[in-house]
C-alpha atoms as a PDB file:
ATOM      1  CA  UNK A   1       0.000   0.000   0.000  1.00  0.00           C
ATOM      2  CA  UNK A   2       0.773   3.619  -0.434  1.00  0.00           C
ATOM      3  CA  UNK A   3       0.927   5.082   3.085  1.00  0.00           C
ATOM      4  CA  UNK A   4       0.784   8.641   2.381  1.00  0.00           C
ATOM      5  CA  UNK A   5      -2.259   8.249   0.241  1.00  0.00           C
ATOM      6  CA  UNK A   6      -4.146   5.862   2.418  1.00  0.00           C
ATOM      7  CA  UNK A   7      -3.973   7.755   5.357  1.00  0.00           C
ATOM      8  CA  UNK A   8      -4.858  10.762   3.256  1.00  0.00           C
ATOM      9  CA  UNK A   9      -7.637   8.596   1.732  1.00  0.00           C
ATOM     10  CA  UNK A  10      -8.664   7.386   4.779  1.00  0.00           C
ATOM     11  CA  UNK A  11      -9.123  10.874   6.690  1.00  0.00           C
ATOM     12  CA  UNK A  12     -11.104  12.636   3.824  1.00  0.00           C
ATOM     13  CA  UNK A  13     -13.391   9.991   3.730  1.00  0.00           C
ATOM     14  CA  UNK A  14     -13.776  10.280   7.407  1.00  0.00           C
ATOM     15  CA  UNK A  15     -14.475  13.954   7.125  1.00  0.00           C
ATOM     16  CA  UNK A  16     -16.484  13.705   4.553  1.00  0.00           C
ATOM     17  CA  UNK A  17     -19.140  11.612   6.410  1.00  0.00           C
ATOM     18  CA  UNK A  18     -19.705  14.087   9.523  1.00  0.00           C
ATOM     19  CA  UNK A  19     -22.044  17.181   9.368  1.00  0.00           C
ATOM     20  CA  UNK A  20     -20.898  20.257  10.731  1.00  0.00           C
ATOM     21  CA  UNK A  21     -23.812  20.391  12.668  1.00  0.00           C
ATOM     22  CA  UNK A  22     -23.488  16.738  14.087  1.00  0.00           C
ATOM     23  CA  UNK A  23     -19.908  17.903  15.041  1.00  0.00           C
ATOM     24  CA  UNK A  24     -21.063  20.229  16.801  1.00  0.00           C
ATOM     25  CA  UNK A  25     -19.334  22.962  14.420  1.00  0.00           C
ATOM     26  CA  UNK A  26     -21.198  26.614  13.862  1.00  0.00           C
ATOM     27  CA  UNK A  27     -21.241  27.823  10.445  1.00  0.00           C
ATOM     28  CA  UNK A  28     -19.036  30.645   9.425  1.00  0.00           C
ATOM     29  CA  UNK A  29     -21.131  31.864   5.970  1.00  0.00           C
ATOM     30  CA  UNK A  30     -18.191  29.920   3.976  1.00  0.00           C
ATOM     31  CA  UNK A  31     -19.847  27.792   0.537  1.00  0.00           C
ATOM     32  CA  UNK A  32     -18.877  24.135   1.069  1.00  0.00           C
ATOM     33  CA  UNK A  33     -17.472  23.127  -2.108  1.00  0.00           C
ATOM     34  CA  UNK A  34     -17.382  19.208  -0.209  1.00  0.00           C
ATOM     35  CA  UNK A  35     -19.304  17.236   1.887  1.00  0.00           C
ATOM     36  CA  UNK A  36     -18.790  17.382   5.891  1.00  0.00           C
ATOM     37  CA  UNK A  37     -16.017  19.058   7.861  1.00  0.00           C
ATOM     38  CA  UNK A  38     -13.242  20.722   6.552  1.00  0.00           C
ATOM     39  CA  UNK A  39      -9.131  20.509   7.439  1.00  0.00           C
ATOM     40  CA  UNK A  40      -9.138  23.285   9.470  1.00  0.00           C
ATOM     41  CA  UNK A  41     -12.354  22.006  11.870  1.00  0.00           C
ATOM     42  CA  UNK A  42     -10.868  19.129  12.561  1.00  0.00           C
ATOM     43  CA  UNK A  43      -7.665  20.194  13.280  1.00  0.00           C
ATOM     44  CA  UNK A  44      -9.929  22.650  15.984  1.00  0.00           C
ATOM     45  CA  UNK A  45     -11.804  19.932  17.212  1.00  0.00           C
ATOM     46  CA  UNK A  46      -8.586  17.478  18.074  1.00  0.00           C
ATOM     47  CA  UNK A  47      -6.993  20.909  19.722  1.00  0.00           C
ATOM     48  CA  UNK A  48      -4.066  20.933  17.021  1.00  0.00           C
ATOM     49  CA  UNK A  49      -2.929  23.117  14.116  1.00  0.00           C
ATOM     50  CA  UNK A  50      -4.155  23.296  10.936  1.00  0.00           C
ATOM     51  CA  UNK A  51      -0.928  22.790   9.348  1.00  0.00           C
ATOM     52  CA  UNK A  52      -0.181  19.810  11.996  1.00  0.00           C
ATOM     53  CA  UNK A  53      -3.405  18.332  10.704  1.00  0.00           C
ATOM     54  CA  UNK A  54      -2.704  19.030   6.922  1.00  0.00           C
ATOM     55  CA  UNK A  55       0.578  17.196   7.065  1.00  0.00           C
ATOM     56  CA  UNK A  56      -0.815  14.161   9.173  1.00  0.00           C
ATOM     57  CA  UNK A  57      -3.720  14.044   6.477  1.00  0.00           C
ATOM     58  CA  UNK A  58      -0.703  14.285   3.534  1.00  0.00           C
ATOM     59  CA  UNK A  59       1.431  11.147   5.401  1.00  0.00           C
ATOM     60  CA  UNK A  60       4.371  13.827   5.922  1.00  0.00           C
ATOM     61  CA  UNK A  61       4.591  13.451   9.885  1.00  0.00           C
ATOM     62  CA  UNK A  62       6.789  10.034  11.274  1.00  0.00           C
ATOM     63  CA  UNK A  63       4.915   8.924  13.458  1.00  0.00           C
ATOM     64  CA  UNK A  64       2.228  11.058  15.786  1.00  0.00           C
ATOM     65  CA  UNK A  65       1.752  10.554  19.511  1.00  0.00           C
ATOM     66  CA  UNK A  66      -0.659   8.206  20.526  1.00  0.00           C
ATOM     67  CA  UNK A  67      -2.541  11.164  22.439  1.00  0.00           C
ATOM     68  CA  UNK A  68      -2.746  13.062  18.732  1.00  0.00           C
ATOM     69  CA  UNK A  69      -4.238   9.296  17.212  1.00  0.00           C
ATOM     70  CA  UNK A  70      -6.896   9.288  19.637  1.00  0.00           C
ATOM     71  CA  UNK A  71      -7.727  13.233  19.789  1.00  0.00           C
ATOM     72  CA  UNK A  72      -7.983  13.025  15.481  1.00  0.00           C
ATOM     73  CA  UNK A  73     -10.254   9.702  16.409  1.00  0.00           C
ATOM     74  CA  UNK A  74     -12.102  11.323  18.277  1.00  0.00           C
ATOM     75  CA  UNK A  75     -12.668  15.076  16.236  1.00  0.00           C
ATOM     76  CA  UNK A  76     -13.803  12.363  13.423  1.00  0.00           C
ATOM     77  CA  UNK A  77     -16.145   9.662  15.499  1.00  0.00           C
ATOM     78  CA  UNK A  78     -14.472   6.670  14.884  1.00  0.00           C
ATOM     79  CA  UNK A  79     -15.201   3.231  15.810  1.00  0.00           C
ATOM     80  CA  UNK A  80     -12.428   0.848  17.548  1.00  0.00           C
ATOM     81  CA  UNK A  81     -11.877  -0.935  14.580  1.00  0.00           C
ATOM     82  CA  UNK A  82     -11.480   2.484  12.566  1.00  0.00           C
ATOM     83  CA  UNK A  83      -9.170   4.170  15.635  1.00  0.00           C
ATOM     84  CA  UNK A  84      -6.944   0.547  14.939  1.00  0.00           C
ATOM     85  CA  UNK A  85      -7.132   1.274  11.266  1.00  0.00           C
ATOM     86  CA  UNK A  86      -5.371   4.816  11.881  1.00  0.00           C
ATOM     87  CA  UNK A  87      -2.667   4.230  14.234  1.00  0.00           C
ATOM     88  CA  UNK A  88      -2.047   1.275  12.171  1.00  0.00           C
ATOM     89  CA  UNK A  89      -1.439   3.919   9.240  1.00  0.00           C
ATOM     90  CA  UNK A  90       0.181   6.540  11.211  1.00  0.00           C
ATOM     91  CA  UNK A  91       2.828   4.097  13.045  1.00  0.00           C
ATOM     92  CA  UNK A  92       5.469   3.520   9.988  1.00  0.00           C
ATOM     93  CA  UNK A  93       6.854   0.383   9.255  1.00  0.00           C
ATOM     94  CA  UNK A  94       9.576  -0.934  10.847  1.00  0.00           C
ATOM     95  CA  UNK A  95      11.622  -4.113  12.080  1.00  0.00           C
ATOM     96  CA  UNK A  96       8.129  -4.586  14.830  1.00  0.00           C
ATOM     97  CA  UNK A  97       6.230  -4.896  11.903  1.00  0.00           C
ATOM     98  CA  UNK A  98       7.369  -7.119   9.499  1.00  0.00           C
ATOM     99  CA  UNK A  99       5.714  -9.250   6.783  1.00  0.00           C
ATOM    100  CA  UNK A 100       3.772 -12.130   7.975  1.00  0.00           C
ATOM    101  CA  UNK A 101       5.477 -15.490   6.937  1.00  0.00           C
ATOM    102  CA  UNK A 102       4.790 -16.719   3.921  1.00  0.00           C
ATOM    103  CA  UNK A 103       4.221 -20.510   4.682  1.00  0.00           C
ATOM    104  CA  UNK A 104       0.641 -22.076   5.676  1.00  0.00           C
ATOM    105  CA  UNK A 105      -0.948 -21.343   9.070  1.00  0.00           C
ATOM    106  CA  UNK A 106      -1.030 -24.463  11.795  1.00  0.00           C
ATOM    107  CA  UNK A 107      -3.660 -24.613  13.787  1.00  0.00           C
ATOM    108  CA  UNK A 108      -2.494 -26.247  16.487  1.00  0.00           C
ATOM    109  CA  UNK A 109      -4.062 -29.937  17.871  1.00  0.00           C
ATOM    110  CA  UNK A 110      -5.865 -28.666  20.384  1.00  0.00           C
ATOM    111  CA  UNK A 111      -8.285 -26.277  18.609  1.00  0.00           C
ATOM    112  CA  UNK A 112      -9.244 -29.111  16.246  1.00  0.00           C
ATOM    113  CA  UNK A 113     -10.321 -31.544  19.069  1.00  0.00           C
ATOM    114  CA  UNK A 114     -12.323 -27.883  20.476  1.00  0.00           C
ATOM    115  CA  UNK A 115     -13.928 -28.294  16.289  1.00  0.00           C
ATOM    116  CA  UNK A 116     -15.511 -31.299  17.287  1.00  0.00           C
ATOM    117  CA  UNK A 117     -16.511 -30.620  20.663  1.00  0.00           C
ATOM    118  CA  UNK A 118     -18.613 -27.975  19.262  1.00  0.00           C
ATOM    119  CA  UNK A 119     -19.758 -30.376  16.843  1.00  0.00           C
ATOM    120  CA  UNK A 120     -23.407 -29.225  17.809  1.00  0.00           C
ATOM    121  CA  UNK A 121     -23.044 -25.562  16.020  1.00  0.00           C
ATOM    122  CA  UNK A 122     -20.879 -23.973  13.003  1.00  0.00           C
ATOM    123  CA  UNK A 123     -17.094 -23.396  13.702  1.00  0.00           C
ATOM    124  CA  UNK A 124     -14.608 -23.035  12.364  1.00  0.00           C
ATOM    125  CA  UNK A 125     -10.903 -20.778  12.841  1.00  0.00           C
ATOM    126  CA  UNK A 126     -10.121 -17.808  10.634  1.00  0.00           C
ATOM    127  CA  UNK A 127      -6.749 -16.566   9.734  1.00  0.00           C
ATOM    128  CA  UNK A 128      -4.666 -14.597   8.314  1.00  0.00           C
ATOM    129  CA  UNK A 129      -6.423 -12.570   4.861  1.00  0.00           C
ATOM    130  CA  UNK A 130      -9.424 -14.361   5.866  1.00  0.00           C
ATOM    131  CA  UNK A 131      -8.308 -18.137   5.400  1.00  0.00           C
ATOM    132  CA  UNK A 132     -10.461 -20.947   6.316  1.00  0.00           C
ATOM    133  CA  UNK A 133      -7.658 -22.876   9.042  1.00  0.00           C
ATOM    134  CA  UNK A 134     -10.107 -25.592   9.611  1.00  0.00           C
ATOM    135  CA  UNK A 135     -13.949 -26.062   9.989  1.00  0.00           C
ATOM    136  CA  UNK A 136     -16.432 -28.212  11.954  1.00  0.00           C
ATOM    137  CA  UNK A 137     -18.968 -30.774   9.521  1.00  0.00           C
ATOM    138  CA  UNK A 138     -21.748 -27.959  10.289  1.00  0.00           C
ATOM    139  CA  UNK A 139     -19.442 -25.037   9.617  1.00  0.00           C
ATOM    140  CA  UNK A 140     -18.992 -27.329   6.211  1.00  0.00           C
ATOM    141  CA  UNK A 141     -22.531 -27.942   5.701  1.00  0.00           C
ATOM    142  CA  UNK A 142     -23.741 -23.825   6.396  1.00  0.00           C
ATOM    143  CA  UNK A 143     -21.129 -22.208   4.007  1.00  0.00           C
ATOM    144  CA  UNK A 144     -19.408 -24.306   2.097  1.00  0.00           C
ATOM    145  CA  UNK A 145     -17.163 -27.577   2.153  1.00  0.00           C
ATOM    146  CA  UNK A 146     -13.778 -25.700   2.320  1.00  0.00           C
ATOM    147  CA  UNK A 147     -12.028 -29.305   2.643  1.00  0.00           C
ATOM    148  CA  UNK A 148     -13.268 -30.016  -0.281  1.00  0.00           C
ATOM    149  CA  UNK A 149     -11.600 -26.783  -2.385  1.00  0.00           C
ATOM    150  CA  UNK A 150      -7.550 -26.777  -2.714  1.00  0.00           C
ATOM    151  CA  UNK A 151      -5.669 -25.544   0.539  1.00  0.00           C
ATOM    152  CA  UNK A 152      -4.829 -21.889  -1.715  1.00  0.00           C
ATOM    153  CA  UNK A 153      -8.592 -21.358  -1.842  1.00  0.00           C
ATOM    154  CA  UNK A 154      -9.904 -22.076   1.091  1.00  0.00           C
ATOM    155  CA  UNK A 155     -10.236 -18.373   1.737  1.00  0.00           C
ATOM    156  CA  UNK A 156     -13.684 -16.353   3.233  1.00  0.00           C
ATOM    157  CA  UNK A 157     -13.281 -13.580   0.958  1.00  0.00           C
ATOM    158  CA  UNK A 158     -12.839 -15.646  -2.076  1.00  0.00           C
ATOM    159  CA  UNK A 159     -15.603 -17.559  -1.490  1.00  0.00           C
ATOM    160  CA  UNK A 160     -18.179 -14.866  -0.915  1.00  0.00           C
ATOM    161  CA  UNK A 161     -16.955 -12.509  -3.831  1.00  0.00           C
ATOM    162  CA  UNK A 162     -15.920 -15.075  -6.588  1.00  0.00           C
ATOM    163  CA  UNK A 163     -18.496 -18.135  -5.704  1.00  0.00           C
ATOM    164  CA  UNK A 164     -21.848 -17.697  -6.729  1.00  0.00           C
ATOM    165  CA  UNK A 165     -22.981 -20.252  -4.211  1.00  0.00           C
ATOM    166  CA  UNK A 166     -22.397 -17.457  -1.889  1.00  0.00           C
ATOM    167  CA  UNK A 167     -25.350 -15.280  -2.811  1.00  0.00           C
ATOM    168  CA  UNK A 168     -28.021 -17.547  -2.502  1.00  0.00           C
ATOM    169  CA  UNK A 169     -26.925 -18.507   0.741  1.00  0.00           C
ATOM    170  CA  UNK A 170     -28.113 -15.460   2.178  1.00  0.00           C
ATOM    171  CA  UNK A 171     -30.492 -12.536   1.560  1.00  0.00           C
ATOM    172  CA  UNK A 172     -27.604 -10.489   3.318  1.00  0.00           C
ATOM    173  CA  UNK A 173     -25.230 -11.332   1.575  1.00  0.00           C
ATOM    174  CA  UNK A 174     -24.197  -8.114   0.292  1.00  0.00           C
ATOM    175  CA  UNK A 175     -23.719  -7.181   4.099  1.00  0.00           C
ATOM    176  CA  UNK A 176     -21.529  -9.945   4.641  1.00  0.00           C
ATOM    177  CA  UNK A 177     -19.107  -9.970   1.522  1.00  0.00           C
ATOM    178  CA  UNK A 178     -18.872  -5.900   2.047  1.00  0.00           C
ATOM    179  CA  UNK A 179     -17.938  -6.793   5.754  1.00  0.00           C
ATOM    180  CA  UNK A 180     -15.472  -8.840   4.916  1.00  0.00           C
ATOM    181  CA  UNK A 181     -13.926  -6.686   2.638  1.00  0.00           C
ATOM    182  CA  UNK A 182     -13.812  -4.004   5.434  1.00  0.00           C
ATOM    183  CA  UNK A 183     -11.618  -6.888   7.597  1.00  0.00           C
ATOM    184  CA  UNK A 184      -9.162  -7.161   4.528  1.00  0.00           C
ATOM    185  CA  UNK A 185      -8.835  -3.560   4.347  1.00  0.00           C
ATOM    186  CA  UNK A 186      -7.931  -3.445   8.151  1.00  0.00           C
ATOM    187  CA  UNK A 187      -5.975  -6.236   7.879  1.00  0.00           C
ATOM    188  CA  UNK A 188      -4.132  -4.663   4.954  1.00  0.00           C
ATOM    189  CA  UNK A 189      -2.989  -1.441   7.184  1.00  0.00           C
ATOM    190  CA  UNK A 190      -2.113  -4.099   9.671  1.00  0.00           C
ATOM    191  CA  UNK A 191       0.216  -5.852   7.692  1.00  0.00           C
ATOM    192  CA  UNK A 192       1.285  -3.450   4.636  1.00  0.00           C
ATOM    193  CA  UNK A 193       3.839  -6.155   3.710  1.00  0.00           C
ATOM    194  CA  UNK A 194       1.833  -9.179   3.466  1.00  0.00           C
ATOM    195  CA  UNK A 195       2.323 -10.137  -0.613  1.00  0.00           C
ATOM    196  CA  UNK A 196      -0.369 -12.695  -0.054  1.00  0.00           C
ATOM    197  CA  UNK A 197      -2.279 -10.133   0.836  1.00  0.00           C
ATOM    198  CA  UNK A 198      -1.741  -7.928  -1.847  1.00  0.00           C
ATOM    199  CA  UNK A 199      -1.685 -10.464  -4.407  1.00  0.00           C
ATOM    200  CA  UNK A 200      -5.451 -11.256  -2.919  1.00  0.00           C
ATOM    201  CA  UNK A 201      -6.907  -7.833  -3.226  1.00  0.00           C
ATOM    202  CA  UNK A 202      -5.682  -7.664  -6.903  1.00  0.00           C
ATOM    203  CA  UNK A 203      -7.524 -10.774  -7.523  1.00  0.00           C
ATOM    204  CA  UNK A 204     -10.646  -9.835  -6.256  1.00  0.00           C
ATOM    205  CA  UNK A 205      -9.838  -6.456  -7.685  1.00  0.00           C
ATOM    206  CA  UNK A 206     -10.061  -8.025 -11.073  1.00  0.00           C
ATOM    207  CA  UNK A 207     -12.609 -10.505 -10.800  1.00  0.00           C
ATOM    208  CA  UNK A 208     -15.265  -9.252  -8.070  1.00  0.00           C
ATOM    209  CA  UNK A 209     -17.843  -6.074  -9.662  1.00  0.00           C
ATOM    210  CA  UNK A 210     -18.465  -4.988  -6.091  1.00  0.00           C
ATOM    211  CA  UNK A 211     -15.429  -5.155  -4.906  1.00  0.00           C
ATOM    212  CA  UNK A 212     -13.708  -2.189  -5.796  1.00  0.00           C
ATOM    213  CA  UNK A 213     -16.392   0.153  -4.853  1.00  0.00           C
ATOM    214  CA  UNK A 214     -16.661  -1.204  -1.110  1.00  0.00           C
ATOM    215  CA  UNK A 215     -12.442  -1.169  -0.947  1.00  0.00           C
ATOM    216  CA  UNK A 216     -12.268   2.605  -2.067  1.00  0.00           C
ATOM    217  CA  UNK A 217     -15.453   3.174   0.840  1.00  0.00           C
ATOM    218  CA  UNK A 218     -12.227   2.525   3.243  1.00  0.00           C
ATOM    219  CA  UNK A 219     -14.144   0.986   5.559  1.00  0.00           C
ATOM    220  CA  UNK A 220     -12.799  -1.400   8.290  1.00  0.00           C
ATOM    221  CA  UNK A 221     -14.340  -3.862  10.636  1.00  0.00           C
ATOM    222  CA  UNK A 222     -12.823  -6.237  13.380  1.00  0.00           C
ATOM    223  CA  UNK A 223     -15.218  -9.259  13.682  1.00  0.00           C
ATOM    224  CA  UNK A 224     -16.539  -9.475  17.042  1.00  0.00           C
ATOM    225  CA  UNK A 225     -20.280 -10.496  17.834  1.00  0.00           C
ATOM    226  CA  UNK A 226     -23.404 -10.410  16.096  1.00  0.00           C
ATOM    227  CA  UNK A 227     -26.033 -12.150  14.065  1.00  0.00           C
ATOM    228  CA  UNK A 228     -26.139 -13.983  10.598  1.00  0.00           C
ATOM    229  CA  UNK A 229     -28.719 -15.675   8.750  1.00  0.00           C
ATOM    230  CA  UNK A 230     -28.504 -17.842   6.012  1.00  0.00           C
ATOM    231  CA  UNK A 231     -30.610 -20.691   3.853  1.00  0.00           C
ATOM    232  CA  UNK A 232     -29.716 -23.723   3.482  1.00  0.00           C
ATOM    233  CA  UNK A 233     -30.858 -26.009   0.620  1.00  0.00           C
ATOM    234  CA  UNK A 234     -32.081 -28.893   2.292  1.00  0.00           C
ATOM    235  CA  UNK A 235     -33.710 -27.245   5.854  1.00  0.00           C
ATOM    236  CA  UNK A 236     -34.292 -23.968   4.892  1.00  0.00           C
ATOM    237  CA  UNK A 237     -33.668 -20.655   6.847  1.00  0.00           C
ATOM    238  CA  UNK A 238     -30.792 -20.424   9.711  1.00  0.00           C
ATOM    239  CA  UNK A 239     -30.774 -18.044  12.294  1.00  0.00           C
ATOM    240  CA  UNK A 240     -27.616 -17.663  14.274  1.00  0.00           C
ATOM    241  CA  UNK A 241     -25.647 -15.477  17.079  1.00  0.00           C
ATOM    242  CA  UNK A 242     -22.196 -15.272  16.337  1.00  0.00           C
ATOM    243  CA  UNK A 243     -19.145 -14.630  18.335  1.00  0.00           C
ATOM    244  CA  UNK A 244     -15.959 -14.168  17.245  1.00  0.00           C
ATOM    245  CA  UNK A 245     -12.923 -14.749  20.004  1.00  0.00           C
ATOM    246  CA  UNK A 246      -9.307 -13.849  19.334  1.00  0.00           C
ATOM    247  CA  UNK A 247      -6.967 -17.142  20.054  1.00  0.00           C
ATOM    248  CA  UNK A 248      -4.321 -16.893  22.463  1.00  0.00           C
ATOM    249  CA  UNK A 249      -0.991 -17.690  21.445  1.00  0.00           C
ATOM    250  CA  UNK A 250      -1.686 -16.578  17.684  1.00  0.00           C
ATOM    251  CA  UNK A 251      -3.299 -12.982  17.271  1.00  0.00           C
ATOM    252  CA  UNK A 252      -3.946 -13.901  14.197  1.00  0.00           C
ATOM    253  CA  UNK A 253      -6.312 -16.507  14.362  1.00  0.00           C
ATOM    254  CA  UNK A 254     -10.069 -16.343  15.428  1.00  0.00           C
ATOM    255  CA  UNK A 255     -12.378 -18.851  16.587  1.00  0.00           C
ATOM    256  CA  UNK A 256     -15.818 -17.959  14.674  1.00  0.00           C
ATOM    257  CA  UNK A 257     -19.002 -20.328  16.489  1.00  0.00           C
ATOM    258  CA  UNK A 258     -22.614 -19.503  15.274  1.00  0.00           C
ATOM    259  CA  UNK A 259     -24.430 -19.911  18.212  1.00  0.00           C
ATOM    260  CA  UNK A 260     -28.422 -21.155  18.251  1.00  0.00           C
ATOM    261  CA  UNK A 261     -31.094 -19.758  20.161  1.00  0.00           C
ATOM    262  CA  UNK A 262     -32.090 -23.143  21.929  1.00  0.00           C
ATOM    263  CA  UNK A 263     -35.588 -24.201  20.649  1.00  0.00           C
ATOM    264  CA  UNK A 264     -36.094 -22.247  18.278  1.00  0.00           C
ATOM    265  CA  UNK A 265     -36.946 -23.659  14.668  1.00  0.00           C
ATOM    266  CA  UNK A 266     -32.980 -23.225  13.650  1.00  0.00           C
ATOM    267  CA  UNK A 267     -32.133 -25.639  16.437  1.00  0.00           C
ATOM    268  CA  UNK A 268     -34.653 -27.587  15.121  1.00  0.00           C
ATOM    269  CA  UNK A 269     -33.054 -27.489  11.725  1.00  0.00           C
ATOM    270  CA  UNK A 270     -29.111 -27.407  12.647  1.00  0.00           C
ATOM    271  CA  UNK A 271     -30.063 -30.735  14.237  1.00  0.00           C
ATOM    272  CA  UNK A 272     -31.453 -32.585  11.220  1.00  0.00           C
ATOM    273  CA  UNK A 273     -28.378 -31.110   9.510  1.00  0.00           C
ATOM    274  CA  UNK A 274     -26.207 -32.605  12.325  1.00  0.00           C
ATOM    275  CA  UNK A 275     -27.692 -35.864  11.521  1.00  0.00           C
ATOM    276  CA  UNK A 276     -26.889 -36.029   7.723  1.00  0.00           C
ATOM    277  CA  UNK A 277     -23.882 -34.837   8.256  1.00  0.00           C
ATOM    278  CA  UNK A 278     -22.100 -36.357  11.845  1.00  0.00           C
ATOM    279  CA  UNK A 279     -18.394 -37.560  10.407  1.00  0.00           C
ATOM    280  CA  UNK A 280     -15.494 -37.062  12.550  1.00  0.00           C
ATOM    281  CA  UNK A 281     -13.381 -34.167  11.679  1.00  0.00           C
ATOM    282  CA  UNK A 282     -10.684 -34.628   8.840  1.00  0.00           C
ATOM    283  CA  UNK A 283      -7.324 -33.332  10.768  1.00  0.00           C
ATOM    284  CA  UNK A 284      -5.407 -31.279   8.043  1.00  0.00           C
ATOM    285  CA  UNK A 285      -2.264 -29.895   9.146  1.00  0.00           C
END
């Protein structure tokens, strides 16, 4: 990535999204030739300079205090996952922040036996750029049988912006696969070295309609909790609350489990799936 001109990216789109008025910000009798708050009221509302601010927004500062990071996330409203997304721009690369190894992801044995105790809902471990690690048979059955596909494409992203499977899987699904592209983006400030990574985003880039317009939005998300629903040829519609937990010992894997509301009809129907589909877990390491 271009630092200078994702940060400045980043911010203007930021900016560009908050009313004067919702900032808080009394009008001065100047035209607005752009949508939402300008350089210089946002450099006021984080209590710094103008031409501070203007060189943060061009990438021409090193790297900014934490105390500045937070006071610009705050003047612009952001989220956690957007407030990562900046100080993962403004801190500059370095020997702390090297590429992520190029060879496969090992889940270790442990979380695989934890696959098929929760052999009741979907799992299933995310890594790095999204990668499918492993999956439960349910996990299998709800999305898709990433087993089945070759280790190099047994990748979230890829699935939901390149398999048409995807889509009528879900009436959300343009939620999810724009969500998902929001995790790649703050994954990409995260790791600005990752070729993987790169090489990823120009495939979709390429081959996905949608996805360029929902990777120039800039938008970032770090998967935590909430709900999904999806259908499922053989029982129909799914309802599910997910959580998403953060694996200790590898910050870069996550242990996704889609929860079921217990008697309700998706219980109902995850355990007639669970029936035509009980096989022990394939181990593959």
């Amino acid at each position: 990535m271009d630092r200078s001109a994702e940060i400045a990216d980043f911010l203007r789109t930021r900016r560009a999204r908050i009313s004067p008025d919702a900032a808080g910000v009394p009008s001065d009798g100047r035209a607005r030739r752009v949508p939402g708050l300008r350089r210089d009221e946002v450099a006021r509302l984080a209590g710094i300079s103008i031409e501070y601010y203007t060189r943060l927004e061009q990438g021409r500062v090193g790297n900014p205090s934490p105390e500045i990071v937070e006071a610009i996330g705050g003047a612009l409203r952001l989220d956690p996952s957007e407030r990562q997304h900046l100080t993962n721009l403004m801190t500059k690369p370095g020997p702390t922040r090297r590429a992520p190894t190029s060879g496969p992801q090992r889940v270790r044995p442990g979380l695989y036996l934890l696959l098929q105790t929760l052999d009741h809902v979907p799992a299933f471990v995310l890594g790095r750029r999204t990668d499918i690690l492993a999956s439960n048979a349910l996990g299998r059955a709800v999305l898709t049988d990433f087993d089945a596909l070759p280790p190099a494409e047994r990748n979230l992203a890829r699935y939901l912006l390149l398999d048409p499977e995807s889509r009528s899987r879900s009436d959300e699904w343009e939620r999810y696969a724009s969500e998902t592209v929001a995790m790649l983006r703050l994954e990409a400030s995260h790791h600005p070295k990752d070729k993987q990574l790169a090489d990823l985003i120009g495939e979709l880039m390429v081959r996905s309609p949608e996805f360029s317009g929902w990777w120039h939005d800039h938008k970032v998300l770090q998967r935590t909790h909430g709900a999904k629903s999806y259908r499922h040829p053989l029982v129909g519609e799914l309802h599910f609350q997910y959580e998403a937990l953060l694996l200790p010992g590898d910050a870069d894997q996550m242990l996704c489990v889609y929860n079921v509301e217990p008697g309700s009809p998706t219980a109902e129907r995850i355990q007639l799936l669970r029936s035509w589909t009980a096989a022990p877990v394939q181990e593959r390491l």
